[in-house]
Protein backbone atom coordinates (compact mmCIF):
# COMPACT_ATOMS: atom_id res chain seq x y z
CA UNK A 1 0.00 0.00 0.00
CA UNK A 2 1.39 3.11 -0.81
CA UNK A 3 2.01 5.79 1.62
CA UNK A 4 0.05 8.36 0.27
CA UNK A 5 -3.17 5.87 0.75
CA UNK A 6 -1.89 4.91 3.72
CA UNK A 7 -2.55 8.22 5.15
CA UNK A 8 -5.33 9.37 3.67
CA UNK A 9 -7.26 5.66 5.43
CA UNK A 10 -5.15 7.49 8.50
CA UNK A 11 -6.91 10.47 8.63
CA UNK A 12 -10.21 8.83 7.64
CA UNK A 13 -10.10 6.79 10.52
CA UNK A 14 -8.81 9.12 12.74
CA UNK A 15 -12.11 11.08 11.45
CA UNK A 16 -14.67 8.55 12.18
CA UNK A 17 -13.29 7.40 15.68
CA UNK A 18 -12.23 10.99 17.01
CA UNK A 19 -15.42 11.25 18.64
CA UNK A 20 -15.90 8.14 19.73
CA UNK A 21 -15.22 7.64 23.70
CA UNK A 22 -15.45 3.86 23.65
CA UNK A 23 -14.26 0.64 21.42
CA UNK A 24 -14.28 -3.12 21.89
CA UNK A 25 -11.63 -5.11 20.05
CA UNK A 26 -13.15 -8.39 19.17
CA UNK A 27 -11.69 -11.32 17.15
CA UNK A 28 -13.82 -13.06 14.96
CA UNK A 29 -11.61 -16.09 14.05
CA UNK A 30 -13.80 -18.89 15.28
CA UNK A 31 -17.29 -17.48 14.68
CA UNK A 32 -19.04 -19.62 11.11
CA UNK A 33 -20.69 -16.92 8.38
CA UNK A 34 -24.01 -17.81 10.80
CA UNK A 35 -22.97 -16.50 14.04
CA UNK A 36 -21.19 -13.76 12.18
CA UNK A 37 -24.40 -12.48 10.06
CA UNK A 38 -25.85 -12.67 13.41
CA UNK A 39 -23.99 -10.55 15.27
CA UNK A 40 -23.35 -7.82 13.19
CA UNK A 41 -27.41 -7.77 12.65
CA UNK A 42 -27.73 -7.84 15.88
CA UNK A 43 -25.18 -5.21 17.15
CA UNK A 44 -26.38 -2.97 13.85
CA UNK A 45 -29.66 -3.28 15.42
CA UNK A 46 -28.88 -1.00 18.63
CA UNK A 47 -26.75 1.20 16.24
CA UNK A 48 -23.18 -0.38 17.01
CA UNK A 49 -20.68 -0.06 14.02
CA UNK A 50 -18.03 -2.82 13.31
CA UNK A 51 -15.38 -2.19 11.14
CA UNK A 52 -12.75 -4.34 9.95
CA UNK A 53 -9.53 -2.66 9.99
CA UNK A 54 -6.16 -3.54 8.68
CA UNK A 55 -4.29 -4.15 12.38
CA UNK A 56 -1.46 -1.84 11.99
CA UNK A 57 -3.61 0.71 10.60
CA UNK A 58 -6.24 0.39 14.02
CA UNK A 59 -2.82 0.41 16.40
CA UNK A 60 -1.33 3.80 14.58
CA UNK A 61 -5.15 5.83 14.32
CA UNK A 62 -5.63 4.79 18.39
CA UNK A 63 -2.56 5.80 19.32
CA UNK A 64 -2.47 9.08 17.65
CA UNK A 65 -6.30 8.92 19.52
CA UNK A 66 -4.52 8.98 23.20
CA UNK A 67 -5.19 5.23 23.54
CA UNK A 68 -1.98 3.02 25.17
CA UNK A 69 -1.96 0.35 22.15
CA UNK A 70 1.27 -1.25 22.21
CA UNK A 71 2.86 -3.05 18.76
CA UNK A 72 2.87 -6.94 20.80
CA UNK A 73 -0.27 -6.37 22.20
CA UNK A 74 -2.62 -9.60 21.92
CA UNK A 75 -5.81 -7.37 21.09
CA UNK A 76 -4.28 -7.48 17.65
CA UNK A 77 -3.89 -10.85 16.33
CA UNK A 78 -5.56 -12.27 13.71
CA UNK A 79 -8.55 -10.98 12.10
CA UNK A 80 -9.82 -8.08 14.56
CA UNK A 81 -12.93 -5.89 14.76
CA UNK A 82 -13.48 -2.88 15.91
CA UNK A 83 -16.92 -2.06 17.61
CA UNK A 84 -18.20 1.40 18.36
CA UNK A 85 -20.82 4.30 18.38
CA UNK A 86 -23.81 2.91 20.54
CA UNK A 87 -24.29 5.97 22.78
């Protein structure tokens, strides 16, 4: 990926979470397509976002964000989702 798109996903990100005061980092690895389709309907119904984000891109947008996110950290691994915005 080049660096110009790089940033410009940066500040996109950093755009759509600014205001957001809380996250949950979830891994998704072991769910089937079922459970899957039926927790994002169910988490879209009580207007909670998910957004799959490339993990080094989610580590550099919350740390410019304030949050401690550290390069080893287990949160992470693997195919991660971000889920936000229910106020």
């Amino acid at each position: 990926m080049s660096k110009h798109v790089k940033n410009m996903q940066i500040a996109a990100l950093k755009h759509e979470f600014g205001t957001t005061r809380d996250f949950v980092v979830m891994s998704i690895n072991k769910l089937d397509n079922e459970a899957n389709g039926s927790l994002r309907t169910s988490l879209r119904k009580k207007n909670i976002k998910l957004r799959v984000v490339k993990n080094s891109l989610a580590r550099k947008v919350l740390v410019d964000l304030g949050l401690n996110v550290t390069r080893e950290s287990p949160l992470f691994a693997g195919m991660t989702i971000l889920a936000y915005g229910a106020s």
